[in-house]
Structure formats: structure tokens, C-alpha cells
C-alpha atoms as a PDB file:
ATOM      1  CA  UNK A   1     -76.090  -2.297  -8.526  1.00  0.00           C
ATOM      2  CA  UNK A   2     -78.120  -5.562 -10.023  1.00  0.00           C
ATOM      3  CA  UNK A   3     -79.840  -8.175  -8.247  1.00  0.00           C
ATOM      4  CA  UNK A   4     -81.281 -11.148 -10.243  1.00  0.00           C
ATOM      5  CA  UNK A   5     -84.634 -12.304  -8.377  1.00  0.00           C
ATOM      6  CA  UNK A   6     -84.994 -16.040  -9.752  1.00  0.00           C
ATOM      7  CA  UNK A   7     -88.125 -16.166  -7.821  1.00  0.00           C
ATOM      8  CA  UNK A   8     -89.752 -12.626  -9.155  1.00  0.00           C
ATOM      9  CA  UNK A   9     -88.246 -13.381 -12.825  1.00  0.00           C
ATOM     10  CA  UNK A  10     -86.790  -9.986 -12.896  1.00  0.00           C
ATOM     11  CA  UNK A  11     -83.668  -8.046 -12.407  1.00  0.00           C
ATOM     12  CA  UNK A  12     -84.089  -5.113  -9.781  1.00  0.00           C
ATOM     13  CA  UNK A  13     -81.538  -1.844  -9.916  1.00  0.00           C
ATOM     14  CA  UNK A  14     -80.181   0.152  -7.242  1.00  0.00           C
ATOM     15  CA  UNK A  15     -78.348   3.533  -7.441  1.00  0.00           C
ATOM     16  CA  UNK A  16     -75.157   3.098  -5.515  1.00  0.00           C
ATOM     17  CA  UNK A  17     -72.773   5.814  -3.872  1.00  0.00           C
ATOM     18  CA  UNK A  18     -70.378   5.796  -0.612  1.00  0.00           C
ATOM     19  CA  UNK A  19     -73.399   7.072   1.025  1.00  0.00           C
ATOM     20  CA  UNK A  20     -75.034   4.028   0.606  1.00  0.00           C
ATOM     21  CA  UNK A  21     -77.458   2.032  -1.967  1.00  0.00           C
ATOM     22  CA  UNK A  22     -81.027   4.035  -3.163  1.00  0.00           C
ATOM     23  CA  UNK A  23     -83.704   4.109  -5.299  1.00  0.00           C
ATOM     24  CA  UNK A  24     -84.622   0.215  -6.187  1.00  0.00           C
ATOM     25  CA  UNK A  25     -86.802  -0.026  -9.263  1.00  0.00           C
ATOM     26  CA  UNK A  26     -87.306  -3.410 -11.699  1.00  0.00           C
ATOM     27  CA  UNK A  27     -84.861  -3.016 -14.370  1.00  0.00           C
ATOM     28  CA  UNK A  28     -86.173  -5.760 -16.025  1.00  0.00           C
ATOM     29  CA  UNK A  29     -89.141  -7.949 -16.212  1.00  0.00           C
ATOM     30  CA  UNK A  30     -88.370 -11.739 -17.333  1.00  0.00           C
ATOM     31  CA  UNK A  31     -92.092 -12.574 -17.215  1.00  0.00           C
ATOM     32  CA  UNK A  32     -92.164 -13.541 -21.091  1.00  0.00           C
ATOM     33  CA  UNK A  33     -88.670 -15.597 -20.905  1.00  0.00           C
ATOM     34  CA  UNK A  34     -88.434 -19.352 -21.166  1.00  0.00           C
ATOM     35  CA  UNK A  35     -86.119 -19.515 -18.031  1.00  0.00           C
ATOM     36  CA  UNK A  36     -84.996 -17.589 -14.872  1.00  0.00           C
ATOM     37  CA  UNK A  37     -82.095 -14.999 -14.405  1.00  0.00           C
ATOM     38  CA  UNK A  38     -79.065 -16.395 -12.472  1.00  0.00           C
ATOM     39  CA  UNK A  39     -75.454 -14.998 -12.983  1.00  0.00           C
ATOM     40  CA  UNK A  40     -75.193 -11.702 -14.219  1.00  0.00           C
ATOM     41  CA  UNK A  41     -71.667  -9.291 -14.857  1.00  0.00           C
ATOM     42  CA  UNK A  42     -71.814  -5.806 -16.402  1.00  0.00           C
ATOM     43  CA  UNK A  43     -69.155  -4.544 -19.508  1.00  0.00           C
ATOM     44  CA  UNK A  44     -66.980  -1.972 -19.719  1.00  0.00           C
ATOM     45  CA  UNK A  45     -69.858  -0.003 -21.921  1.00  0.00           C
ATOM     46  CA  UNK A  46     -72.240  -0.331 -18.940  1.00  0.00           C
ATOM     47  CA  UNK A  47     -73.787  -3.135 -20.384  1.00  0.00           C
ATOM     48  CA  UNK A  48     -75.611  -6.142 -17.730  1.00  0.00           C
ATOM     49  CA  UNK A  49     -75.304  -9.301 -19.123  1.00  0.00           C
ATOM     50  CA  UNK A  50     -76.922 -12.372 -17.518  1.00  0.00           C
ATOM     51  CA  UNK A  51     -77.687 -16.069 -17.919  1.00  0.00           C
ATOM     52  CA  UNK A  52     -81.276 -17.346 -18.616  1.00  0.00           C
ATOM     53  CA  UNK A  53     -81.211 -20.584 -15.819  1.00  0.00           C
ATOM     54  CA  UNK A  54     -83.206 -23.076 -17.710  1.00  0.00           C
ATOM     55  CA  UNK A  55     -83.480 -21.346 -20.968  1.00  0.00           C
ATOM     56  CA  UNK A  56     -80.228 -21.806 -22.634  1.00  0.00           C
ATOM     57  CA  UNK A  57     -79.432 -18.136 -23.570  1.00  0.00           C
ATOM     58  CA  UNK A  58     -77.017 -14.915 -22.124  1.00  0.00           C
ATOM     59  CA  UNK A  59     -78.844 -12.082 -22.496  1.00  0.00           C
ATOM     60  CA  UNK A  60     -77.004  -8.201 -23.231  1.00  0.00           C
ATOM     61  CA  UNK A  61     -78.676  -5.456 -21.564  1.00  0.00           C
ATOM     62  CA  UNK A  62     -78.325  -2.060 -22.127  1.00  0.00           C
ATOM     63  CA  UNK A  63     -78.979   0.744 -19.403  1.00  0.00           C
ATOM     64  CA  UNK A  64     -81.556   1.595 -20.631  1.00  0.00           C
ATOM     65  CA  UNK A  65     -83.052  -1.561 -20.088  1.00  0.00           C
ATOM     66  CA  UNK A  66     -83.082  -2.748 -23.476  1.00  0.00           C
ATOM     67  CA  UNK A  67     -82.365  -6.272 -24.635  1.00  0.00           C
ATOM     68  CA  UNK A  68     -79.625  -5.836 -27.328  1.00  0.00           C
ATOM     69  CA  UNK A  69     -77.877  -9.063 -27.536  1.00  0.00           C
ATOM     70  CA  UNK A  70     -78.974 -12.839 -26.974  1.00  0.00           C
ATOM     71  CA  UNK A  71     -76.555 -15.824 -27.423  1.00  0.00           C
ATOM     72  CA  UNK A  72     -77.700 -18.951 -27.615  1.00  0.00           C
ATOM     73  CA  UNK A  73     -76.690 -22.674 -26.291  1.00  0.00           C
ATOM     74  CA  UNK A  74     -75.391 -24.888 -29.055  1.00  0.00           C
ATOM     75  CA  UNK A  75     -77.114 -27.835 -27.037  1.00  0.00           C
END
């Protein structure tokens, strides 16, 4: 589970089960980015992908935490 803190600039993780939600850890630190995380979905590989409020971009994530993609605004 994902939880985009627009305040914190960072993206927080949870494990998740039926017994409940665990182990919360930054999953990603958006101190160096031009704008704030907002929306955010995950892909069929596992992937997070999120919207950068204010800085024009979507942003692929992979589980590890690694940036892999960026997309950028036309305007």
C-alpha cells in the first residue's frame, strides 16, 4: 500500500495482509523534484506510477524504488 505525502514530498509504503497494514518505511524521497506527488496507481508489473503536482511529469516506479520512467507535459 502507497500513500503520497504532498506535505513530506515523499511516498511512504506499507506491507498489507488481511491481518492488517505493517511495516511503513519512505519508499521514496521527492526532496530533489520540481513539484509534489499527488495521484498515484500501480501496473500490472508492480510498478507505482504517480503525478508530479506542479512539476508537469508522471513518474514510473519500480519496487524497488527506482525511478524508471518519466513522461513529460507537452505544455
Amino acid at each position: 500500500m502507497y500513500f503520497a505525502d504532498s506535505a513530506a514530498r515523499a511516498i511512504y509504503s506499507w506491507s498489507y495482509s488481511r491481518t492488517g497494514v505493517r511495516d511503513s518505511k519512505v519508499f521514496l524521497d521527492l526532496a530533489g523534484f520540481r513539484g509534489v506527488p499527488d495521484g498515484a496507481t500501480v501496473d500490472s508489473e508492480g510498478c507505482l506510477w504517480f503525478t508530479e503536482m506542479f512539476g508537469g511529469r508522471i513518474h514510473g516506479v519500480s519496487a524497488g524504488g527506482n525511478v524508471i520512467a518519466t513522461v513529460v507535459s507537452s505544455e
